[in-house]
Protein backbone atom coordinates (compact mmCIF):
# COMPACT_ATOMS: atom_id res chain seq x y z
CA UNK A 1 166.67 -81.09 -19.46
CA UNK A 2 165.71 -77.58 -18.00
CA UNK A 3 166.94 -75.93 -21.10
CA UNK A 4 165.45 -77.87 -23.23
CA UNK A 5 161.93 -77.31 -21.61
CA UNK A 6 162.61 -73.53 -21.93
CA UNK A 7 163.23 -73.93 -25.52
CA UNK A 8 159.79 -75.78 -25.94
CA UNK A 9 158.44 -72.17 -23.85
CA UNK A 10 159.71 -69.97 -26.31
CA UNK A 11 156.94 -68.95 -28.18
CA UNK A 12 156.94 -70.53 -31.10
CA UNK A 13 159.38 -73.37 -30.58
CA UNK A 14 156.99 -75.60 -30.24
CA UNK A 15 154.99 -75.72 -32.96
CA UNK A 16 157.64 -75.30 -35.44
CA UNK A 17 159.44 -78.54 -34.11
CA UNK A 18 155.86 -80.28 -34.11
CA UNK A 19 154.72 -79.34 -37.65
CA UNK A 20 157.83 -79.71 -39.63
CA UNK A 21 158.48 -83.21 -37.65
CA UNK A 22 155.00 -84.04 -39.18
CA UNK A 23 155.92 -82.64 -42.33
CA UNK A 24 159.04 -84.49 -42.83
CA UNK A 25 157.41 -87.45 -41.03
CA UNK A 26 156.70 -89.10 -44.57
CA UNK A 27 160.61 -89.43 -45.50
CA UNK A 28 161.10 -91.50 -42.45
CA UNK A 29 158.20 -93.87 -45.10
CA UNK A 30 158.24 -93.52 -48.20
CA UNK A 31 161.78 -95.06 -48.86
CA UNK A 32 160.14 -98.67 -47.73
CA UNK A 33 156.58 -97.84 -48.25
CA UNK A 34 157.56 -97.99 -52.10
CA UNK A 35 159.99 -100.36 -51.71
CA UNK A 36 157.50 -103.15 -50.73
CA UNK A 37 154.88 -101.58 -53.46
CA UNK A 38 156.94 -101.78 -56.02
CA UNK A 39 158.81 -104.97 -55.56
CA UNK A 40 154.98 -106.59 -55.13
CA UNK A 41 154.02 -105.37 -58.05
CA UNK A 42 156.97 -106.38 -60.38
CA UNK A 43 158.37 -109.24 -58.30
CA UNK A 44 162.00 -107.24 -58.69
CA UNK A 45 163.64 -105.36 -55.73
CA UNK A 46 165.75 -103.98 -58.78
CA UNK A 47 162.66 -102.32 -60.07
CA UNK A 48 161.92 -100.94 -56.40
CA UNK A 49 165.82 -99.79 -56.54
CA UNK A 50 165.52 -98.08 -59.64
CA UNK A 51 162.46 -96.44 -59.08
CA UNK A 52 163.89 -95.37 -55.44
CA UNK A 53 167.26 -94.23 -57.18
CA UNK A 54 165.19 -91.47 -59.24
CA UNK A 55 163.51 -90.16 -56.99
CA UNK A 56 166.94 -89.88 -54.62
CA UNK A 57 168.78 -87.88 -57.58
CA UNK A 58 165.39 -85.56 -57.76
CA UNK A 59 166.01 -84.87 -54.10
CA UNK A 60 169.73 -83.78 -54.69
CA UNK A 61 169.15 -81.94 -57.15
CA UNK A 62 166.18 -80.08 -55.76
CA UNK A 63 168.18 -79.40 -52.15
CA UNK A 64 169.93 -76.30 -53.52
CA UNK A 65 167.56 -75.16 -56.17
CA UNK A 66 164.69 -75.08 -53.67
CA UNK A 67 165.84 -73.55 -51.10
CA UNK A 68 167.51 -70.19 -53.13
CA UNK A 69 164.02 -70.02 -54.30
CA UNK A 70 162.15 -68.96 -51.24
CA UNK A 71 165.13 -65.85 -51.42
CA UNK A 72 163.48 -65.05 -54.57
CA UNK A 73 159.78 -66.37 -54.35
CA UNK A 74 159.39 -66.57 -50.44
CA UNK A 75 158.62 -69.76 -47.83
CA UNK A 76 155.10 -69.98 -48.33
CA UNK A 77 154.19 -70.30 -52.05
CA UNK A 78 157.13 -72.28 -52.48
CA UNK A 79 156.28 -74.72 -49.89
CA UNK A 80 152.93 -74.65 -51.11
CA UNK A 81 153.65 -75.39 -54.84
CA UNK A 82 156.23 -78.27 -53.91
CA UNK A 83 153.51 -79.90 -51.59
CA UNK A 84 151.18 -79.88 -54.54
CA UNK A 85 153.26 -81.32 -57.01
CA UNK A 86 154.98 -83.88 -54.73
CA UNK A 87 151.86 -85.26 -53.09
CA UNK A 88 149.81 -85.43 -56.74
CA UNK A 89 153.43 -87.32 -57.74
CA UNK A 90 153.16 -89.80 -54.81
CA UNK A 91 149.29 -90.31 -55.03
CA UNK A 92 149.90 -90.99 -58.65
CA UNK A 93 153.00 -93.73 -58.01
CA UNK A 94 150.35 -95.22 -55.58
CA UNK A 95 147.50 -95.55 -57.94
CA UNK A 96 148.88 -95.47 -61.60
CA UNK A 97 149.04 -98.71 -63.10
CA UNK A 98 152.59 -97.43 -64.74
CA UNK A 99 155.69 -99.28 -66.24
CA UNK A 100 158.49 -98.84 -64.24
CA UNK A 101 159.73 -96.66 -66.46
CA UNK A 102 157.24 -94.50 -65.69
CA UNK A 103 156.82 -95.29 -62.16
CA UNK A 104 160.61 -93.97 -62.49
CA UNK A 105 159.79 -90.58 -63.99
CA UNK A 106 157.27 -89.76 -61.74
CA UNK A 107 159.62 -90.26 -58.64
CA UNK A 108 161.91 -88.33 -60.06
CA UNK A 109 159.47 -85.75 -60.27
CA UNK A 110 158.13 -86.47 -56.47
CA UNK A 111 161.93 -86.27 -55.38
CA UNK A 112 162.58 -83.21 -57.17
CA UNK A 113 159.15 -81.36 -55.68
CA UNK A 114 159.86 -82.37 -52.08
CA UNK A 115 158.99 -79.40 -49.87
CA UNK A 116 161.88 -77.79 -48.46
CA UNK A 117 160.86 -77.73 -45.18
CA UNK A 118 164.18 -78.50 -43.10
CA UNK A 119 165.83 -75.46 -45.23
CA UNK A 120 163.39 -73.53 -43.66
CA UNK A 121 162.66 -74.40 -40.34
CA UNK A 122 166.38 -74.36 -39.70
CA UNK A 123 166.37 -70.54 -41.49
CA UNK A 124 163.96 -69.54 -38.65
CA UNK A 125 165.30 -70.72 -35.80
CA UNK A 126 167.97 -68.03 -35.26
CA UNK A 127 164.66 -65.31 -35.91
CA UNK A 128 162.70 -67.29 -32.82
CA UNK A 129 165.79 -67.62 -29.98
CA UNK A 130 168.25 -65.88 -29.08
CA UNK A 131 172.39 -66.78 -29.78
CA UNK A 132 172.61 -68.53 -26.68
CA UNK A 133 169.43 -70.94 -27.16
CA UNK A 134 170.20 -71.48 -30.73
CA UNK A 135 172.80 -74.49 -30.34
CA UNK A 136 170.41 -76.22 -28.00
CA UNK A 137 167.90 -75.78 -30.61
CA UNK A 138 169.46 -77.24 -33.15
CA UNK A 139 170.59 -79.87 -31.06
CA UNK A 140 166.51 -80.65 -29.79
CA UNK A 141 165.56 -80.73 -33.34
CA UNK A 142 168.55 -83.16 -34.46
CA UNK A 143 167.42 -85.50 -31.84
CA UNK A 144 163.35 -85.01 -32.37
CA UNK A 145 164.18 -85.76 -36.27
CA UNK A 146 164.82 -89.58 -34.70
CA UNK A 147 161.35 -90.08 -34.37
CA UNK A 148 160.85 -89.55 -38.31
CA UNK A 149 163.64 -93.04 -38.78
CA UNK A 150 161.93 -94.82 -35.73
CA UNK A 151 158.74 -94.76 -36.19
CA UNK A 152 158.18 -94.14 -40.22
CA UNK A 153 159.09 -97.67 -41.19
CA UNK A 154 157.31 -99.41 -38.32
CA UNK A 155 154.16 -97.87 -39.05
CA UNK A 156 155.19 -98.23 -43.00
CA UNK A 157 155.78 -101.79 -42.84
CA UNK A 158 152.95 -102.38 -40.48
CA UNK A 159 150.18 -100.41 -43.57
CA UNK A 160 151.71 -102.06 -45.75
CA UNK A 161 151.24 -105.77 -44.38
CA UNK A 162 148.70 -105.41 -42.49
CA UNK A 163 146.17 -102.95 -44.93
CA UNK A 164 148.38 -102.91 -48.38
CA UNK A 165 151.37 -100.93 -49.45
CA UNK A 166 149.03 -99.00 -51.47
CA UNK A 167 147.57 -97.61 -48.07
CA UNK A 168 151.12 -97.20 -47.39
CA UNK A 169 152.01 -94.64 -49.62
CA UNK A 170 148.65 -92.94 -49.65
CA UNK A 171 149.42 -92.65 -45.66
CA UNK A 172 152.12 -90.93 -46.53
CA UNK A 173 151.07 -88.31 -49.04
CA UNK A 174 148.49 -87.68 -45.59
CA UNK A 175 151.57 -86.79 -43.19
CA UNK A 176 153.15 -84.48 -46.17
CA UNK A 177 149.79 -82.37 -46.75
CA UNK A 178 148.45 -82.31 -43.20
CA UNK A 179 152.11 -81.44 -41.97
CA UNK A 180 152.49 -78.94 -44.75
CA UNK A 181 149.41 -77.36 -44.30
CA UNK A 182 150.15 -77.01 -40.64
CA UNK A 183 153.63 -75.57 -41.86
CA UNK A 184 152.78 -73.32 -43.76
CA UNK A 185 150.02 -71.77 -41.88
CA UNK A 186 152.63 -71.21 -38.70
CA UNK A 187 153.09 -66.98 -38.26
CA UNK A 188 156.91 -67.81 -38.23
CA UNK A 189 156.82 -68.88 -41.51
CA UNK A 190 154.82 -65.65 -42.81
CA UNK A 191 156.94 -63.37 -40.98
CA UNK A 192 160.44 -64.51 -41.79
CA UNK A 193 161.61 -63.08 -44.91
CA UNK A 194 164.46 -64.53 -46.66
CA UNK A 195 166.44 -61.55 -48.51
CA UNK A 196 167.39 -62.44 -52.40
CA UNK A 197 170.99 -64.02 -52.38
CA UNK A 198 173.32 -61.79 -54.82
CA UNK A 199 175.21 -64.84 -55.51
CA UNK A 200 175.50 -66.97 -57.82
CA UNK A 201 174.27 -70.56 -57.02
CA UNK A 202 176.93 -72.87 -55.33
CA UNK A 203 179.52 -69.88 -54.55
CA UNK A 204 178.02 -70.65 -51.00
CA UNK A 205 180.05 -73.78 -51.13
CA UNK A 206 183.54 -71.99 -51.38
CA UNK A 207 183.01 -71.29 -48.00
CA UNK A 208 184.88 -73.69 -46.34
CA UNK A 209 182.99 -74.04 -43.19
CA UNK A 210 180.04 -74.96 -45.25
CA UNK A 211 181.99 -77.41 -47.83
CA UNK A 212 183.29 -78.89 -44.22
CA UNK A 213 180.13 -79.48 -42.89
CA UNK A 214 178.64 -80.72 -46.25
CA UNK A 215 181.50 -83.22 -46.37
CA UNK A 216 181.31 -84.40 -43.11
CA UNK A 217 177.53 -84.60 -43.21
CA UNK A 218 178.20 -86.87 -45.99
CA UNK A 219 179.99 -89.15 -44.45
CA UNK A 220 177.95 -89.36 -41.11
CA UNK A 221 174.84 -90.41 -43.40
CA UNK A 222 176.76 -92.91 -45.59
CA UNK A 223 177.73 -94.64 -42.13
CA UNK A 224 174.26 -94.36 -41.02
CA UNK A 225 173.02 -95.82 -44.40
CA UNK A 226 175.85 -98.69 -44.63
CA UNK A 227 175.09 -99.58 -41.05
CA UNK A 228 171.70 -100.21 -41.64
CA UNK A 229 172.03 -102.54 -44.72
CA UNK A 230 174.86 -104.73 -42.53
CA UNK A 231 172.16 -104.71 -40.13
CA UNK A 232 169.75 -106.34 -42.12
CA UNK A 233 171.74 -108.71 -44.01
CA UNK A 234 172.97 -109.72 -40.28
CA UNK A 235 169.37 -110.53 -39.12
CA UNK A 236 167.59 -111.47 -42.56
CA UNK A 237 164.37 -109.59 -43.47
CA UNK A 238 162.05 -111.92 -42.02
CA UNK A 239 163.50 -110.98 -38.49
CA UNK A 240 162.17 -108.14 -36.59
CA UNK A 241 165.63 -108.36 -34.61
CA UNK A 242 167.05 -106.06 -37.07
CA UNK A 243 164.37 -103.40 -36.76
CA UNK A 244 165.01 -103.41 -32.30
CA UNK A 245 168.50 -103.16 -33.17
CA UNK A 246 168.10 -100.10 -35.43
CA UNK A 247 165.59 -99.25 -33.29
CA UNK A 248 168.13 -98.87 -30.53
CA UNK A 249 170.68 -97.10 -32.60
CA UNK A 250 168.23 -94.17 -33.12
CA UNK A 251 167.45 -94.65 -29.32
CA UNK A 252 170.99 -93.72 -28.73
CA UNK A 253 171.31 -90.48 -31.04
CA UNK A 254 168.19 -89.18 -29.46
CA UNK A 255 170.16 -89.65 -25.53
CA UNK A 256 172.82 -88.47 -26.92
CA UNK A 257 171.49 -84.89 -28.58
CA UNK A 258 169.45 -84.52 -25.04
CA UNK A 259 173.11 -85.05 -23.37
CA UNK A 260 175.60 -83.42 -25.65
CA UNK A 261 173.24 -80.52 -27.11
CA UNK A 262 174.43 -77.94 -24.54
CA UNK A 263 177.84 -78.13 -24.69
CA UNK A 264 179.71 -75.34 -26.53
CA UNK A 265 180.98 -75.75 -29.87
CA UNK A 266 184.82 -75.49 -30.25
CA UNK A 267 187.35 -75.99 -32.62
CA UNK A 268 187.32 -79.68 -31.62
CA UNK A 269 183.39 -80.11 -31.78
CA UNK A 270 182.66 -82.15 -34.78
CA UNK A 271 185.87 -84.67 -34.79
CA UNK A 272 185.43 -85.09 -30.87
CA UNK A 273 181.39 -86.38 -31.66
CA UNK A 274 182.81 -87.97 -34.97
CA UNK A 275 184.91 -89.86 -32.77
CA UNK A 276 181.81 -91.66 -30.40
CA UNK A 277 180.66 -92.62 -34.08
CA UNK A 278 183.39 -94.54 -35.19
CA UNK A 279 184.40 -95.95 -31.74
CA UNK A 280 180.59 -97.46 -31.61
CA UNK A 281 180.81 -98.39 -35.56
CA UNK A 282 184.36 -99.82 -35.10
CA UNK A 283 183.79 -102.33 -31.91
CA UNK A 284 180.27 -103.26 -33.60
CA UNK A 285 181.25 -105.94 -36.27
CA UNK A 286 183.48 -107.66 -33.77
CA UNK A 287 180.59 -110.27 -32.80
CA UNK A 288 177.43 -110.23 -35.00
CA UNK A 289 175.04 -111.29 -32.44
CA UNK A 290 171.38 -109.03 -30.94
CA UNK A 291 172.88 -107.71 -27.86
CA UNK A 292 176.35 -107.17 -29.19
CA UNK A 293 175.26 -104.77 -31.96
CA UNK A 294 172.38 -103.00 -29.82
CA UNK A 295 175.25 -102.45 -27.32
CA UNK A 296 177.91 -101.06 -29.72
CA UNK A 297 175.33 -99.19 -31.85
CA UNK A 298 173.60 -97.38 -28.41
CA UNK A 299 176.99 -96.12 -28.28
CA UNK A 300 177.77 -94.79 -31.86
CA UNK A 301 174.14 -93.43 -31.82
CA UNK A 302 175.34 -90.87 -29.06
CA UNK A 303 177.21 -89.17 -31.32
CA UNK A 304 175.06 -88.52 -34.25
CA UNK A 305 172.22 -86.08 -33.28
CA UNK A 306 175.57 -83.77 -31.09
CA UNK A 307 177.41 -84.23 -34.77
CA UNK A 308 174.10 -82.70 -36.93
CA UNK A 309 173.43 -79.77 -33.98
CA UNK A 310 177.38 -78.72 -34.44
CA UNK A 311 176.96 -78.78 -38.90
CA UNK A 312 174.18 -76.95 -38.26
CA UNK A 313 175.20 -74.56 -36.05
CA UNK A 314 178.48 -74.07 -38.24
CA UNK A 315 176.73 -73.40 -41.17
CA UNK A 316 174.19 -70.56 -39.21
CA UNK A 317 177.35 -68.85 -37.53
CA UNK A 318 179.25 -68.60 -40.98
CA UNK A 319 176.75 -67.58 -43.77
CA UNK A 320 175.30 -64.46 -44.19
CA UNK A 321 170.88 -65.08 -43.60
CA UNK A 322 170.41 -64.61 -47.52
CA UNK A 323 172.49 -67.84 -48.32
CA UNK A 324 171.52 -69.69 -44.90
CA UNK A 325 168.54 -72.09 -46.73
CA UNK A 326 171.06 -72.34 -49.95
CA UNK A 327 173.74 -73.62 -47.87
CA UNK A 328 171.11 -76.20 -45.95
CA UNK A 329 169.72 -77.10 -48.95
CA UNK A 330 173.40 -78.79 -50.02
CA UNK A 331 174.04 -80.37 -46.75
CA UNK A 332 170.92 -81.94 -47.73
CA UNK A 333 172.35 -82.72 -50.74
CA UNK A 334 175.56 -84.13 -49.61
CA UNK A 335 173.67 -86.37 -47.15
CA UNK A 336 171.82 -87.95 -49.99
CA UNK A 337 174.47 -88.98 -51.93
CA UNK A 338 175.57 -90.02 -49.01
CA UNK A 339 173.19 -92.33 -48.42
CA UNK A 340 173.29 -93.31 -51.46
CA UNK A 341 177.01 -94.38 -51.89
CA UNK A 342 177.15 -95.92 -48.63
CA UNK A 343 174.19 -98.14 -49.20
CA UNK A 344 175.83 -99.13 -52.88
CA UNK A 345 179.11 -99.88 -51.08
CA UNK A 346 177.79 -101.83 -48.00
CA UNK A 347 175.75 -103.91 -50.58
CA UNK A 348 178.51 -105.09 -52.43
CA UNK A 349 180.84 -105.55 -49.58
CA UNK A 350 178.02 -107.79 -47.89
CA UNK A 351 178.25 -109.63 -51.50
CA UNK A 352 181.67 -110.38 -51.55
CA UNK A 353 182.38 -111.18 -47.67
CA UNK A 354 179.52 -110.96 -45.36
CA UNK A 355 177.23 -108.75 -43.49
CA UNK A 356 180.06 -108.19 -41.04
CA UNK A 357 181.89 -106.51 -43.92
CA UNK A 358 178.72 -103.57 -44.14
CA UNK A 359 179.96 -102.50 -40.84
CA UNK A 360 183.42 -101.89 -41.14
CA UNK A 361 182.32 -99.70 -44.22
CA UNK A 362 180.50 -97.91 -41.85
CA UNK A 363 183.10 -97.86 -39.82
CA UNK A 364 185.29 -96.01 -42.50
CA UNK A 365 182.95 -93.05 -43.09
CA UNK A 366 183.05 -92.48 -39.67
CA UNK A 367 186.63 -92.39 -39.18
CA UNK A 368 186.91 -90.63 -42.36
CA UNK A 369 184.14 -88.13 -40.80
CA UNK A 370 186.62 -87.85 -37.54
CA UNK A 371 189.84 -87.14 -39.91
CA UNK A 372 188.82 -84.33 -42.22
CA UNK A 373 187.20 -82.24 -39.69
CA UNK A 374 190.21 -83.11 -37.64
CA UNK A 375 192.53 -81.92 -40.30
CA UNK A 376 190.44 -79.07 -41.01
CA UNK A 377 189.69 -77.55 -37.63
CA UNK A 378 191.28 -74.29 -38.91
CA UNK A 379 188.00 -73.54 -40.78
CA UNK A 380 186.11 -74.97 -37.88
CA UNK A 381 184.40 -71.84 -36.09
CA UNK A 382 184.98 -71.44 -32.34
CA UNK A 383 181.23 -70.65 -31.41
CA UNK A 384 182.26 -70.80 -27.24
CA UNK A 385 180.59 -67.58 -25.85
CA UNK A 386 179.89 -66.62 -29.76
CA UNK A 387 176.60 -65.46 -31.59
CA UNK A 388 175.78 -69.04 -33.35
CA UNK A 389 173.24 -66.77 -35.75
CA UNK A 390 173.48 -66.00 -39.01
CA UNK A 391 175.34 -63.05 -40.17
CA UNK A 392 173.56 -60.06 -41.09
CA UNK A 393 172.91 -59.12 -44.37
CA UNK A 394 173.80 -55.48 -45.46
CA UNK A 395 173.45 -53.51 -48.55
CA UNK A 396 174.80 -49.67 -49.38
CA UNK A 397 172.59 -47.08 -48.12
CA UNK A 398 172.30 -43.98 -50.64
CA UNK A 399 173.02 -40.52 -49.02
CA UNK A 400 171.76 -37.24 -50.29
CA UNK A 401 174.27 -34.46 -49.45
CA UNK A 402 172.46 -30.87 -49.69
């Protein structure tokens, strides 16, 4: 834990991990926040789906295109703008007596104005530590991000019962301006300058350590989301047994990025923290009972926050700093279709044979998450005793011969 407590002494450190946790802070909400909103005012979780749905395919599309943009525009009036037009989206959801059609358009529009603050913050991190802090780093800020998926829908759910799910939402436009603002008023993000990519948009993926970490970022996150829908279905929604057991699962990633976040990244990184994953995921539909899953699921946990620090360190050790927030930006992507699919998938699977049947799903991401980068540890960086930053850009220099 020493090293981590250095980290948090850096200058800077600190508040960047405290103001873009509060920034995010509102995706850890919104998800159910609307979710109860909508379905109370339409009586239709379909609508709530739907509405949900739009707003997800905003987000992907928005990763990539966001992100080049503060090459070209810079962090701060690109946060700035995004914040605007995403909280004025959300406030409107909240308060608009719309169809769901329109309810619909609007989240797309909220999904595809989401500030791109984990692009960013993950851009300046190299700029505020050196190469030896900056797996540690990443690894600290995989496992803070936990608090955003433990504590977001408890205090969502509570507002929202408790106040109304109007209060809900509007709670959560708060976190996004008040975390912005903080943001964006941090001298990291003023001093960092991202230079102007010169390519096009997407070559970034023909890298294939950044296609490899997309792709197995993917798959982590459609295990995650699959998990969490067998989960439910296990317990019911009127339970709060599902929520502890969840609850524990996040518990686990967060031990396990504290643990794990030191250790060196070799070829074998990502499949070896892969592997906890689908051991966890595997054992955990064998009995469908509290303890059984909280066990199984502590374990898988350990393995997620040590499996985000190593994508992002890949992707920071094999980009050059212009395309760093691009290449974030579709990781981001990735993991939301991610989520997506495996949320689709685990619901029909609990359809057609049980809640028991979500799991194994998850289960098969996992393994499938072990496999590729497994298979494709040749275009897995060794970063042992390495410079994890990003690589420099460079650009002719014109010479004058007299």
């Amino acid at each position: 834990m020493s090293s981590y407590w250095t980290l948090l002494k850096t200058p800077g450190v600190a508040r960047l991990i405290g103001a873009q946790l509060t920034a995010r802070f509102p995706f850890g909400m919104l998800s159910l926040a609307f979710l109860i909103h909508i379905e109370k005012l339409f009586d239709s979780y379909a609508a709530a789906g739907l509405v949900l749905a739009a707003m997800s395919i905003g987000q992907a599309i928005a990763g990539p295109l966001t992100s080049r943009l503060m090459g070209r525009l810079g962090m701060r009036p690109v946060l700035i703008v995004t914040m605007i037009i995403c909280t004025t989206s959300i406030v409107v959801m909240a308060l608009a007596p719309l169809p769901i059609v329109g309810l619909m358009i609007v989240g797309f529009v909220a999904g595809l104005s989401m500030p791109p603050v984990q692009p960013a913050v993950r851009t300046i991190y190299p700029k505020v530590v050196n190469s030896r802090q900056l797996t540690p780093l990443f690894s600290l800020d995989a496992s803070a991000q936990e608090i955003i998926w433990v504590l977001g829908p408890v205090i969502a759910t509570f507002v929202a019962i408790q106040v109304s799910s109007t209060a809900g939402i509007l709670l959560a436009a708060f976190f996004l301006v008040a975390g912005g603002i903080w943001f964006v008023a941090l001298p990291e993000v003023g001093r960092v300058r991202i230079p102007r990519s010169r390519r096009k948009l997407g070559v970034v993926l023909k890298k294939p350590e950044v296609l490899l970490s997309t792709v197995v970022g993917f798959m982590l996150v459609a295990a995650c989301a699959a998990v969490e829908a067998g989960v439910v279905a296990v317990f019911g929604h009127g339970s709060a047994n599902a929520g502890w057991v969840l609850g524990i699962f996040a518990i686990g990633s967060l031990i396990g990025g504290l643990a794990l976040g030191h250790l060196p990244i070799g070829p074998w990184a990502l499949a070896s923290r892969m592997l906890i994953v689908t051991i966890g995921l595997s054992v955990a539909g064998l009995f469908l009972n509290f303890w059984w899953l909280s066990a199984a699921l502590l374990v898988a946990g350990i393995g997620i926050a040590p499996s985000f620090a190593v994508l992002f360190g890949i992707v920071s050790a094999s980009v050059k700093f212009s395309d760093t927030a691009e290449a974030y930006g579709w990781i981001g992507t990735g993991q939301l279709i991610g989520a997506a699919l495996g949320s689709a998938l685990a619901g029909f699977a609990i359809d057609h044979s049980g809640a028991g049947a979500a799991i194994y799903v998850a289960a098969g991401f996992a393994a499938l998450g072990t496999i590729i980068p497994a298979l494709g540890r040749r275009w897995h960086p060794d970063l042992r005793g390495r410079d994890a930053g990003p690589i420099p850009d460079t650009e002719p220099i014109s010479i004058q011969v007299s």
